[in-house]
N, C-alpha and C. Protein backbone atom coordinates (compact mmCIF):
# COMPACT_ATOMS: atom_id res chain seq x y z
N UNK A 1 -34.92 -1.51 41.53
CA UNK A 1 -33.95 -2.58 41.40
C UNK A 1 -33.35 -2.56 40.01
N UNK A 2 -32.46 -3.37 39.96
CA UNK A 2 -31.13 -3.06 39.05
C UNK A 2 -31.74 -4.52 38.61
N UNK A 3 -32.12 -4.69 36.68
CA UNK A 3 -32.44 -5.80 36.12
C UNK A 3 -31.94 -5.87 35.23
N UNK A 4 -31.29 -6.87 34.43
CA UNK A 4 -30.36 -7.37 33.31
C UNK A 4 -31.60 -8.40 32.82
N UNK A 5 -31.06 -7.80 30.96
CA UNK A 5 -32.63 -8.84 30.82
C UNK A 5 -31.92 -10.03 29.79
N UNK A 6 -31.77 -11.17 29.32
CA UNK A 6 -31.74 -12.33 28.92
C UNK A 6 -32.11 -12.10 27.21
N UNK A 7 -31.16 -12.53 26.54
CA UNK A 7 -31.54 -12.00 25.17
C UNK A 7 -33.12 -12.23 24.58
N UNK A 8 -33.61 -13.22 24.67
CA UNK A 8 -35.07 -13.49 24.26
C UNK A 8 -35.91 -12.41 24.95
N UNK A 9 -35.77 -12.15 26.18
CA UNK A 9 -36.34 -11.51 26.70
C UNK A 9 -36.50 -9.95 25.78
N UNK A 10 -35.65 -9.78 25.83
CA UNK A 10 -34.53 -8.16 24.97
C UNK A 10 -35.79 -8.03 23.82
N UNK A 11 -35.51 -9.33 23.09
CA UNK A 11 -36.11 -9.33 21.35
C UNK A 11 -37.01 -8.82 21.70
N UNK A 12 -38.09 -10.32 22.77
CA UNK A 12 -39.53 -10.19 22.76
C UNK A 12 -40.10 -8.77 23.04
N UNK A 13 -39.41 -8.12 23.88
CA UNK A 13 -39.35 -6.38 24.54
C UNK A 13 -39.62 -5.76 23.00
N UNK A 14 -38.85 -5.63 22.10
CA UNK A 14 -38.62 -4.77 21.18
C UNK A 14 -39.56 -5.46 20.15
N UNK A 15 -39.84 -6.84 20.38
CA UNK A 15 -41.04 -7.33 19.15
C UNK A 15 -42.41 -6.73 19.83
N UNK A 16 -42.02 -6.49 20.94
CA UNK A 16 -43.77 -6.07 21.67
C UNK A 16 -44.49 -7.41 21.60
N UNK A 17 -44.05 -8.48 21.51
CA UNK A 17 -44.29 -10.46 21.67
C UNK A 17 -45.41 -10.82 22.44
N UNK A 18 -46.11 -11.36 22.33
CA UNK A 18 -47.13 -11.99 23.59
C UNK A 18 -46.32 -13.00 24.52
N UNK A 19 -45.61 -13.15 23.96
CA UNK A 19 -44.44 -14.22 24.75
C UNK A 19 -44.14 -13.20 26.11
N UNK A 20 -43.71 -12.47 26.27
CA UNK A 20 -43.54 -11.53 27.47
C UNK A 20 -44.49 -11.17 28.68
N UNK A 21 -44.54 -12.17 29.30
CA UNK A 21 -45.30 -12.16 30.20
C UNK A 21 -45.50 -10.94 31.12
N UNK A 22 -46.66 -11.06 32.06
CA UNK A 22 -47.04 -9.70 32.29
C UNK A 22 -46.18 -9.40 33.56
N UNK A 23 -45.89 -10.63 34.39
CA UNK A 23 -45.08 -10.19 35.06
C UNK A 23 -43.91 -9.55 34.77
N UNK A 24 -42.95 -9.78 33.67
CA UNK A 24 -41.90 -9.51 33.33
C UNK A 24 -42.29 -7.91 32.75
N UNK A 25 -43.42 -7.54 31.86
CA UNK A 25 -43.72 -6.41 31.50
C UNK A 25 -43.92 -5.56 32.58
N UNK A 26 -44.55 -6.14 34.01
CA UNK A 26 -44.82 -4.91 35.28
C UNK A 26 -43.18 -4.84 35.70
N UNK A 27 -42.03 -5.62 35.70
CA UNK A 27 -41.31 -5.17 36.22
C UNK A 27 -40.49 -4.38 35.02
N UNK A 28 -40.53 -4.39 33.76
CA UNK A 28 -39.94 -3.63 32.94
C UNK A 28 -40.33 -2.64 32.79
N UNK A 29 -41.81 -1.80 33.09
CA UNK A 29 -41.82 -1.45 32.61
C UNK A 29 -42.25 -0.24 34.27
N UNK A 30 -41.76 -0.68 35.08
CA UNK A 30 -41.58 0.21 36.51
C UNK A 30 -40.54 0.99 36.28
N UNK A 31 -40.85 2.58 36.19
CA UNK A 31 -40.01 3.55 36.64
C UNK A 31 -39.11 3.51 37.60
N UNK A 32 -39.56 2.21 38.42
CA UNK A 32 -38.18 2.61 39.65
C UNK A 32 -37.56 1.46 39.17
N UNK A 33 -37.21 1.06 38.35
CA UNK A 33 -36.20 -0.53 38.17
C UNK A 33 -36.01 0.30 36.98
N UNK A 34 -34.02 -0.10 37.47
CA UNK A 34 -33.31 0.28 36.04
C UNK A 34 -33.06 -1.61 34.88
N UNK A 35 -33.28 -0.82 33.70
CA UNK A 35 -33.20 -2.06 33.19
C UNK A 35 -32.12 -2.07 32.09
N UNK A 36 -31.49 -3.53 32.76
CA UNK A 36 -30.10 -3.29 31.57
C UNK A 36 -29.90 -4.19 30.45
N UNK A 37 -29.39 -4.10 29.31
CA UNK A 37 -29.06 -5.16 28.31
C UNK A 37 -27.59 -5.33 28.31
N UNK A 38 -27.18 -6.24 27.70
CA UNK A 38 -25.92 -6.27 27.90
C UNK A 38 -24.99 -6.75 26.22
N UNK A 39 -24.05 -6.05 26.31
CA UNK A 39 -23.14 -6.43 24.95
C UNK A 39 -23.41 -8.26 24.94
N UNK A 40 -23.81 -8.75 25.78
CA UNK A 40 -23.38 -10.14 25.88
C UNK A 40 -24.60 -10.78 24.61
N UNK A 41 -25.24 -9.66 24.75
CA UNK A 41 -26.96 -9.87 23.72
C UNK A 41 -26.78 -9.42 22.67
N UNK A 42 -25.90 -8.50 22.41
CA UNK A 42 -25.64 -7.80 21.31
C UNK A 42 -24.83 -8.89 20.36
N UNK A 43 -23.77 -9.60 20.92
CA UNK A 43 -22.89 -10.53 21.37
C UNK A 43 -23.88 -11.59 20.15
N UNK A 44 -24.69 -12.36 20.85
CA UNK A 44 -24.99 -13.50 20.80
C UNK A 44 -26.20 -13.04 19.57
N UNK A 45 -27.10 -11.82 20.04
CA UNK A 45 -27.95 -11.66 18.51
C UNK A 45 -26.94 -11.23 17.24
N UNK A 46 -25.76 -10.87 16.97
CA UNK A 46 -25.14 -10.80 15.60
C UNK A 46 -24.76 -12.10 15.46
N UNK A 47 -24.25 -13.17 15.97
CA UNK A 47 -23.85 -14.62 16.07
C UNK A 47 -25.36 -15.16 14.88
N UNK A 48 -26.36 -15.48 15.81
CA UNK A 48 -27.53 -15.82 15.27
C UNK A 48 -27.78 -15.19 13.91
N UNK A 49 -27.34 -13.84 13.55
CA UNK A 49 -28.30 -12.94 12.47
C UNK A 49 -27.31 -13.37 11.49
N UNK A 50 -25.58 -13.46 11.76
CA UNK A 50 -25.27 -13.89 10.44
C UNK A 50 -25.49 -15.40 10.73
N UNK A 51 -25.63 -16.33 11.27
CA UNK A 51 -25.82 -17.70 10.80
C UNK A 51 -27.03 -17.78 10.10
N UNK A 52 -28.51 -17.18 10.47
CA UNK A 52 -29.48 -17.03 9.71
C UNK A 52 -30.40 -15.90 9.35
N UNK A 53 -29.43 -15.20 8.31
CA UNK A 53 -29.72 -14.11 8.29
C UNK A 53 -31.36 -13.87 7.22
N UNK A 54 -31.72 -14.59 7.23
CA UNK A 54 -33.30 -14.76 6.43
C UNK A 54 -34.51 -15.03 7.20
N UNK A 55 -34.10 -15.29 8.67
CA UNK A 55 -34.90 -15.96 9.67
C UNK A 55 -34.76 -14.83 11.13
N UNK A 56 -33.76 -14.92 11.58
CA UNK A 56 -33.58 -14.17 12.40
C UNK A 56 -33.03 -12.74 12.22
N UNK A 57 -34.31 -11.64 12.71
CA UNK A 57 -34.44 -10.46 11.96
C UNK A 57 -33.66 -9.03 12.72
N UNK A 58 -32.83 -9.98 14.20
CA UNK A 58 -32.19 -8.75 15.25
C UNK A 58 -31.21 -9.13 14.78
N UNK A 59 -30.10 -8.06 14.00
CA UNK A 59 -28.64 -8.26 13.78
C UNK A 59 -28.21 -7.22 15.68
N UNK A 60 -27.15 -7.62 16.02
CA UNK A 60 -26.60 -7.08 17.00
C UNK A 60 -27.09 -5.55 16.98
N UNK A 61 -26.47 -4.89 15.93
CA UNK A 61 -26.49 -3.26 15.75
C UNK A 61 -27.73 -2.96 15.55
N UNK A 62 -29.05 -3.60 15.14
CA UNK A 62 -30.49 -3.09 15.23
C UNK A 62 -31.04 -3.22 16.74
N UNK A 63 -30.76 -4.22 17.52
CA UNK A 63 -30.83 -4.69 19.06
C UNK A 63 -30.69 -3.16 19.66
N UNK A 64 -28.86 -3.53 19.23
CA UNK A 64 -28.35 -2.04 20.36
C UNK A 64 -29.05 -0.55 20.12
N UNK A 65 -29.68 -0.46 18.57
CA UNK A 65 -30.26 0.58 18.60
C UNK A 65 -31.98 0.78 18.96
N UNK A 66 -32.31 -0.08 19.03
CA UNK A 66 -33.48 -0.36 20.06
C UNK A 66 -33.45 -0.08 21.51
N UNK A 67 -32.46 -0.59 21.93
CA UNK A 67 -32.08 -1.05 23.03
C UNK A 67 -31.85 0.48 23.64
N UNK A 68 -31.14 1.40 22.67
CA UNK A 68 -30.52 2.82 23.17
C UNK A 68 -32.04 3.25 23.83
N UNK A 69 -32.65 2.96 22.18
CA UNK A 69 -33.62 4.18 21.40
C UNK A 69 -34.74 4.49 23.25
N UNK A 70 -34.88 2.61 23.21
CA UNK A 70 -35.93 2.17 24.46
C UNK A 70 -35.18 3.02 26.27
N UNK A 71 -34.10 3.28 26.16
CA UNK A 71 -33.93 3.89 27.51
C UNK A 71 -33.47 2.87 28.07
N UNK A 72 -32.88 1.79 27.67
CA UNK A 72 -32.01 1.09 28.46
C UNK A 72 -30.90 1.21 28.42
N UNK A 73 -30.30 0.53 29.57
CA UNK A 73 -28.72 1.03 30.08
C UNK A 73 -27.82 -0.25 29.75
N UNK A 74 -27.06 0.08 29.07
CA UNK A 74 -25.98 -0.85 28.45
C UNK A 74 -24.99 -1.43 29.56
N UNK A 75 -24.76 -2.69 29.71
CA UNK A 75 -23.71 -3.25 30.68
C UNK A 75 -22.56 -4.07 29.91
N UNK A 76 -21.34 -3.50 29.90
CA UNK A 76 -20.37 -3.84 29.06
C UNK A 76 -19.93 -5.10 29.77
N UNK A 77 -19.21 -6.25 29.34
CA UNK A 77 -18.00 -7.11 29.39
C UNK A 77 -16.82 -6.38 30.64
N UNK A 78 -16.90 -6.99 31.40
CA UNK A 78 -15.12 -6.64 32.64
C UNK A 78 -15.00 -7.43 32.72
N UNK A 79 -13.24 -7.49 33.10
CA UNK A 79 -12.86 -9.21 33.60
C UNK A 79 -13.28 -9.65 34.74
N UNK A 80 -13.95 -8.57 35.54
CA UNK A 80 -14.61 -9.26 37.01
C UNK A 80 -16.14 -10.60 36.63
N UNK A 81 -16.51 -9.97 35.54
CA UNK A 81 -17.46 -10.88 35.23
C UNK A 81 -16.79 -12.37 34.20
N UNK A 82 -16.00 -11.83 33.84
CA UNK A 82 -15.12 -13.46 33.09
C UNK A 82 -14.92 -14.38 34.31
N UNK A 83 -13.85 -14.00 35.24
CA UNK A 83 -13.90 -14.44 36.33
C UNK A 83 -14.58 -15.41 37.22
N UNK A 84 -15.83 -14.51 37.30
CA UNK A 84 -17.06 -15.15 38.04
C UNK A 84 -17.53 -16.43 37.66
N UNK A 85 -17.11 -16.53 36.26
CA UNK A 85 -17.47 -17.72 35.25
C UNK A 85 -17.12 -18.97 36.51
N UNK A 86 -16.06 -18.95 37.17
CA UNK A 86 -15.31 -20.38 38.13
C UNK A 86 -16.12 -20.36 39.30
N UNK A 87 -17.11 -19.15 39.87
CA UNK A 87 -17.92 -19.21 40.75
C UNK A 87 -19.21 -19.75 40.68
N UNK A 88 -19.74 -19.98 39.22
CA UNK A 88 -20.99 -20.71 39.59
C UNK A 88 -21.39 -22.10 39.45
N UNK A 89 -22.13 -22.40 40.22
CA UNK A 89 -22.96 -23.42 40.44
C UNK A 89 -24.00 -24.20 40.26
N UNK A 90 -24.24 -25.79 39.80
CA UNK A 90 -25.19 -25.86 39.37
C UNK A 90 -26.19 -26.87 39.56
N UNK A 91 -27.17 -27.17 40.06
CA UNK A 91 -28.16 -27.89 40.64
C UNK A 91 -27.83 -29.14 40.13
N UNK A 92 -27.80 -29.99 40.94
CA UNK A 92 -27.69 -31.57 40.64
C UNK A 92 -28.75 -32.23 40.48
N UNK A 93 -29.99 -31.08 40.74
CA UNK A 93 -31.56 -31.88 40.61
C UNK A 93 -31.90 -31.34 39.15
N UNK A 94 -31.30 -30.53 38.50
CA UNK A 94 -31.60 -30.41 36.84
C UNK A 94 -31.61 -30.86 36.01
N UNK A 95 -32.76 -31.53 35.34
CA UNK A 95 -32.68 -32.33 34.34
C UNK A 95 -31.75 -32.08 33.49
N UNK A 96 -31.01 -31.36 32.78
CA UNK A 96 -29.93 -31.26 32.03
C UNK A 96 -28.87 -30.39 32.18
N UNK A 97 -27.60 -30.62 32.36
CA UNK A 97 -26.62 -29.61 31.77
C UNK A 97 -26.78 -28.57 31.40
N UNK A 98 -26.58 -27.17 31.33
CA UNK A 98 -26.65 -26.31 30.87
C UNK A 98 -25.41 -25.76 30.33
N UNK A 99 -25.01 -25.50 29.04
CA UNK A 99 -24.16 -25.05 29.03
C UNK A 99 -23.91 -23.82 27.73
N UNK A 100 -24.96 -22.95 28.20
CA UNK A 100 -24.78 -21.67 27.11
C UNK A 100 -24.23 -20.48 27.59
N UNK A 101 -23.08 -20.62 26.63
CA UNK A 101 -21.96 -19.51 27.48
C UNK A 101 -22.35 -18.21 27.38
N UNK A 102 -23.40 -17.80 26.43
CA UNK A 102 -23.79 -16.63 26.62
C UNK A 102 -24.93 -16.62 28.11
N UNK A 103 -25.47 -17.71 28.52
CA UNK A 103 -26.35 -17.17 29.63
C UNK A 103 -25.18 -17.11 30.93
N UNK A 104 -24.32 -18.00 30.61
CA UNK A 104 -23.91 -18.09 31.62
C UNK A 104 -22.63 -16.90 31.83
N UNK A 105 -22.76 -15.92 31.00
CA UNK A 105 -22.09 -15.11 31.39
C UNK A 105 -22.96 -14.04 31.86
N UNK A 106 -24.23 -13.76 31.31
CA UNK A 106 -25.32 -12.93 31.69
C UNK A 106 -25.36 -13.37 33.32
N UNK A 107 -25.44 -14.27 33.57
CA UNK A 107 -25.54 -14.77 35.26
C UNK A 107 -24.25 -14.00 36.01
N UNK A 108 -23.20 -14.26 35.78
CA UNK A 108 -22.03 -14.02 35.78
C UNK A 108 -22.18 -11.87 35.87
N UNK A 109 -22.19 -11.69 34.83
CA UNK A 109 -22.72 -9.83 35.52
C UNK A 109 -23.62 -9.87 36.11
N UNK A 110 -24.65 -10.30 36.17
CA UNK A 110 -25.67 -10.05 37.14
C UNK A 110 -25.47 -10.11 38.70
N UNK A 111 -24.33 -11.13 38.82
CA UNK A 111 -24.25 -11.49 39.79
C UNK A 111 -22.60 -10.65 40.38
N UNK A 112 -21.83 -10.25 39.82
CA UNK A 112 -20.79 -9.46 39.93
C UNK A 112 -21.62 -7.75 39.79
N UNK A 113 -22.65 -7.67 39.81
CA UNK A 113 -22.89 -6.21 39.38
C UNK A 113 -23.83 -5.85 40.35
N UNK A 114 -24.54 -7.19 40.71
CA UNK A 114 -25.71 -7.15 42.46
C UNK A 114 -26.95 -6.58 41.44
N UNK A 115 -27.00 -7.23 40.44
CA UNK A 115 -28.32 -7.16 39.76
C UNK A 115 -29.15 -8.26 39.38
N UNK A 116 -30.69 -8.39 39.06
CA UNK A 116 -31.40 -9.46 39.00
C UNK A 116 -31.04 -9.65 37.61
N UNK A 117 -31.39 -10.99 37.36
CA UNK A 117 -31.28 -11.66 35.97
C UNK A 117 -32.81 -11.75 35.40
N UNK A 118 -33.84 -11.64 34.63
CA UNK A 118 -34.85 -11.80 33.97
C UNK A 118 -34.45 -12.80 33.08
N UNK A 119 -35.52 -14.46 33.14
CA UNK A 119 -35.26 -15.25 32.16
C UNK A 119 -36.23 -15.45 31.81
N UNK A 120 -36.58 -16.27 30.48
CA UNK A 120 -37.47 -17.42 30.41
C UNK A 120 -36.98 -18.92 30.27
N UNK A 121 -35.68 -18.85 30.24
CA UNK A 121 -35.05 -20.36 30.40
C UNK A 121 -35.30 -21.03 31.56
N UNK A 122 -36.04 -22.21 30.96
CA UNK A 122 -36.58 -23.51 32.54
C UNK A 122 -34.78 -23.75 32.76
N UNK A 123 -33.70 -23.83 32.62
CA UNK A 123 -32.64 -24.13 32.95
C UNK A 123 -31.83 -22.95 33.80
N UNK A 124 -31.76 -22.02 33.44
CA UNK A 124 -31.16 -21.11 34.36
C UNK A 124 -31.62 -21.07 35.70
N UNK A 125 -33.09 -21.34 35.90
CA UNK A 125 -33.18 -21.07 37.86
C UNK A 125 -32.44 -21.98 38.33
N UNK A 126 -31.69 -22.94 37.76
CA UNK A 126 -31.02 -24.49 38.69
C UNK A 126 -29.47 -23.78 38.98
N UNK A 127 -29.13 -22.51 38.62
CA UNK A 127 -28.04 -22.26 38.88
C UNK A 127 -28.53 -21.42 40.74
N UNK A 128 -27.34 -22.19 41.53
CA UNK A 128 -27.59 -21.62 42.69
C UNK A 128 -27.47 -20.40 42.52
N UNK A 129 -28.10 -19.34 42.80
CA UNK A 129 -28.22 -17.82 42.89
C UNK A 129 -29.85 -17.47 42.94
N UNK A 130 -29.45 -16.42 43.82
CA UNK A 130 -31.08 -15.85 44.18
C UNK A 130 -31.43 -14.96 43.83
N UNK A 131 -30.75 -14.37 42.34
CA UNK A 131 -31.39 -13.26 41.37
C UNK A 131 -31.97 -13.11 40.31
N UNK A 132 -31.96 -14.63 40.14
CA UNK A 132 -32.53 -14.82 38.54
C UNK A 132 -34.02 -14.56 38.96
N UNK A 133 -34.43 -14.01 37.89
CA UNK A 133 -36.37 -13.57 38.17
C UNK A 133 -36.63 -14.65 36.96
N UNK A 134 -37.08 -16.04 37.04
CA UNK A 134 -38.17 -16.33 36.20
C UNK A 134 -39.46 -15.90 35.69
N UNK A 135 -39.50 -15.59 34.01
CA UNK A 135 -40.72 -15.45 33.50
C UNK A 135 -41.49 -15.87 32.82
């Protein structure tokens, strides 16, 4: 299976984290599941690295070269996935709003590309779709 992984997810991967649960490690780390990162992470970790660049230690361009180094497959930005942005949906039983435009564009390819999403956000499973993999 075709998996897109969620920026925290990405880091914790490349920190080798205890945060990364084992489920999420058996499916990352299966030969038969391709696993993808996406500019959208690259995206959102240079955002973070220059706002705190003393604290947060993934600038975009160290990510992506991890990211190469590790054998994952890069999923660029199309306008089919901008798009998709007006297609999703979102649980009325969720305790809060969600509104992080970087996940919600990660949902957005995942779901224009027929690939699973890997999270650890308690907020993303409330989006109707049946690909997000909670971890």
């Amino acid at each position: 299976m075709k998996v897109l992984l969620d920026t925290h997810i990405l880091i914790w991967l490349h920190r080798n984290d205890e945060k990364l649960s084992q489920k999420a490690r058996k499916i990352i780390l299966n030969p038969q599941n391709e696993i993808f990162y996406s500019t959208i992470n690259i995206w959102e970790a240079q955002l973070k690295y220059l706002k705190h660049p003393d604290s947060f230690q993934f600038s975009g361009e160290h990510l992506d070269k991890l990211s190469l180094k590790a054998n994952l497959s890069c999923l660029y930005i199309k306008p089919s996935h901008v798009i998709a942005l007006g297609t999703l949906t979102y649980s009325k039983n969720a305790p809060k709003l969600h509104n992080d435009p970087f996940d919600r564009m990660l949902i957005c390819q995942a779901k224009v590309e027929n690939m699973f999403l890997m999270t650890h956000d308690s907020l993303i499973p409330y989006y109707d779709e049946d690909f997000i993999i909670p971890v």
